[in-house]
C-alpha atoms as a PDB file:
ATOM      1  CA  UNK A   1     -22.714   6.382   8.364  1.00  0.00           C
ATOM      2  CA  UNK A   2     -25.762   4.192   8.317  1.00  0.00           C
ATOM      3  CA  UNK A   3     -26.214   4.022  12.455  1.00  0.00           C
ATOM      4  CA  UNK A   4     -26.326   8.023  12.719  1.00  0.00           C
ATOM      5  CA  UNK A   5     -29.862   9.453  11.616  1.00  0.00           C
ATOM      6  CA  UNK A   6     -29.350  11.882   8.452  1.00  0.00           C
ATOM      7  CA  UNK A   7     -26.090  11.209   8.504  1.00  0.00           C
ATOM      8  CA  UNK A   8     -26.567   9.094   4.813  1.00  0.00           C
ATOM      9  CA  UNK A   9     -28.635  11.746   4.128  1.00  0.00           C
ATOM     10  CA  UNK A  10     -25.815  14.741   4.550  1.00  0.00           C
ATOM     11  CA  UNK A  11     -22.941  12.782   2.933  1.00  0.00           C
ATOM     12  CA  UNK A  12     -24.990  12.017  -0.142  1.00  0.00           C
ATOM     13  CA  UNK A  13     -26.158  15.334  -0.256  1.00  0.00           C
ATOM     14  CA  UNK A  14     -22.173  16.732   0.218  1.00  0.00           C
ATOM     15  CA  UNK A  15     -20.869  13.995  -2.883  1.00  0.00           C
ATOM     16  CA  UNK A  16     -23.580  15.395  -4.967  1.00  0.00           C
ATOM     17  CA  UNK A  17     -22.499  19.250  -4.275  1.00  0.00           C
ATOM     18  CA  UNK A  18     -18.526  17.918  -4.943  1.00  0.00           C
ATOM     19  CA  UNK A  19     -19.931  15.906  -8.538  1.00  0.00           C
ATOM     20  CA  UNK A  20     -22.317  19.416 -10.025  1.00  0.00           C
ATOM     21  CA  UNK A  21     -18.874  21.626  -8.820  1.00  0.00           C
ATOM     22  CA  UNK A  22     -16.572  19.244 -10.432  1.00  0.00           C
ATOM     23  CA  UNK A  23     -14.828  18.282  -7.406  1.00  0.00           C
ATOM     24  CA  UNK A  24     -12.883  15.326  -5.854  1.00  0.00           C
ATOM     25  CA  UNK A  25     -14.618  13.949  -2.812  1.00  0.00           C
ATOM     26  CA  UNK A  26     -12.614  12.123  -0.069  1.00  0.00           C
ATOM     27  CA  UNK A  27     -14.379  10.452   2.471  1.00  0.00           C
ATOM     28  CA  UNK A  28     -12.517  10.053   5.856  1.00  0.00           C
ATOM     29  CA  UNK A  29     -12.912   7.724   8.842  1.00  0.00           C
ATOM     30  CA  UNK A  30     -13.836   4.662   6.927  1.00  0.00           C
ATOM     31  CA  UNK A  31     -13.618   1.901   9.514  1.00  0.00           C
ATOM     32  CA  UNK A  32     -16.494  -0.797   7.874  1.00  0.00           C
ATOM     33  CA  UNK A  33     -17.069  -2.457   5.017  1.00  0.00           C
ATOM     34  CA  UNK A  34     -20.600  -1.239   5.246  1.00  0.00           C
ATOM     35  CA  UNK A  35     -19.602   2.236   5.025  1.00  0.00           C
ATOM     36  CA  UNK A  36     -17.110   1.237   2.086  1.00  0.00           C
ATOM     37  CA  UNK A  37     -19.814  -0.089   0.070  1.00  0.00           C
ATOM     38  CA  UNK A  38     -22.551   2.811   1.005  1.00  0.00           C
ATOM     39  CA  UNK A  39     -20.063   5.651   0.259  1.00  0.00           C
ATOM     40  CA  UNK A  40     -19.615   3.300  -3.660  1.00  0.00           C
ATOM     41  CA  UNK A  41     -22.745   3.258  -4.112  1.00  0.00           C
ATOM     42  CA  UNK A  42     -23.152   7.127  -3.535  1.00  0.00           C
ATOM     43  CA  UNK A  43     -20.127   7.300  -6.268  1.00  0.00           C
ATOM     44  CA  UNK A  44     -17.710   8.082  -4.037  1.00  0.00           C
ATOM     45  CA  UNK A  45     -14.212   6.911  -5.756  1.00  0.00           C
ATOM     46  CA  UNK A  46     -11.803   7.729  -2.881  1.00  0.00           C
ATOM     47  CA  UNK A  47     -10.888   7.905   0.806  1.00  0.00           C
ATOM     48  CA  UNK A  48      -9.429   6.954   3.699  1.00  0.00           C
ATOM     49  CA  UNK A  49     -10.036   5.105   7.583  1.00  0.00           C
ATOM     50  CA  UNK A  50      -8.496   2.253   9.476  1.00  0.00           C
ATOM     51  CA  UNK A  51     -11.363   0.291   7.635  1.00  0.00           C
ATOM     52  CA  UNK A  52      -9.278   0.656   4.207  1.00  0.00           C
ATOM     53  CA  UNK A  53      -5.454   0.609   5.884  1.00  0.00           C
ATOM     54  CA  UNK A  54      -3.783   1.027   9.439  1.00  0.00           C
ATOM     55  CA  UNK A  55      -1.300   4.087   9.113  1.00  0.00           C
ATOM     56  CA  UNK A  56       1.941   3.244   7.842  1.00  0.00           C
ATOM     57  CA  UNK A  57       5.346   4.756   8.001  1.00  0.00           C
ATOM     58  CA  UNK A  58       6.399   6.145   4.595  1.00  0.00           C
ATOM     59  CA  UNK A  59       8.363   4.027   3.598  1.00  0.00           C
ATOM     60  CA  UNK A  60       6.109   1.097   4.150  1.00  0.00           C
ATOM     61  CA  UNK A  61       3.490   2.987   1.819  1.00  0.00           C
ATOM     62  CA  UNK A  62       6.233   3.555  -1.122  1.00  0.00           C
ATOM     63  CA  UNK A  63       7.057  -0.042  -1.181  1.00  0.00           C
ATOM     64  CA  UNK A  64       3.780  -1.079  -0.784  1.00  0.00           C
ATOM     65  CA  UNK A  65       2.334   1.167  -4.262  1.00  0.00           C
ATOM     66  CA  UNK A  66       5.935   0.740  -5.812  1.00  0.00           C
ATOM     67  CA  UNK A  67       4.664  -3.247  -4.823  1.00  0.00           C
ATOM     68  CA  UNK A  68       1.159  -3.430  -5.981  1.00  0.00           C
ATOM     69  CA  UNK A  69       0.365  -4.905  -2.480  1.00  0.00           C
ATOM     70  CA  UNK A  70      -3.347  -4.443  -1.474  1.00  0.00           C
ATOM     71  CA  UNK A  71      -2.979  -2.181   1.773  1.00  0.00           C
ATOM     72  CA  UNK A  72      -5.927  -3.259   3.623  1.00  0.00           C
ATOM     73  CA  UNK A  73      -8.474  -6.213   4.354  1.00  0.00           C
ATOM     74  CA  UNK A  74     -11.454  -4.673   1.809  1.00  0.00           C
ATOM     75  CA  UNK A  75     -12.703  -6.511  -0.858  1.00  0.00           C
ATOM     76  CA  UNK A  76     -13.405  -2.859  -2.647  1.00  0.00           C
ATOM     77  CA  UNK A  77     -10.884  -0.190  -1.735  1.00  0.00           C
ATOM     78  CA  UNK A  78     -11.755   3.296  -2.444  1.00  0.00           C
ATOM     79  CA  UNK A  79      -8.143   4.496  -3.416  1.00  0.00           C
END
């Protein structure tokens, strides 16, 4: 997000579109903890990438929110 000229730019610009319509904003692709914290401090609340969780198997994902286990390696996950 930060490495891509007016990229920053265009996703701020898209979570402040989804926040005046009332609308949930996912961001997708996460794979740093810099783009973690740059998509927080635009207010984005969720999302998803190999930077938050490798994909699981379903199962794997019930027991792990029927759990409480912390899916990935962030200090701040967005979900």
């Amino acid at each position: 997000m930060g490495r891509v000229p007016g990229c920053k730019a265009a996703v701020s610009s898209a979570i402040s579109i989804a926040n005046e319509m009332n609308l949930e904003f996912i961001a997708e692709g996460i794979e740093t903890s810099e783009q973690v914290e740059a998509l927080l401090s635009e207010g984005c609340q969720f999302g998803q990438g190999f930077g938050l969780c490798s994909p699981l198997e379903v199962d794997d994902f019930v027991w792990a929110l029927s759990s409480n286990v912390e899916l990935g390696g962030m200090d701040t996950p967005l979900f």
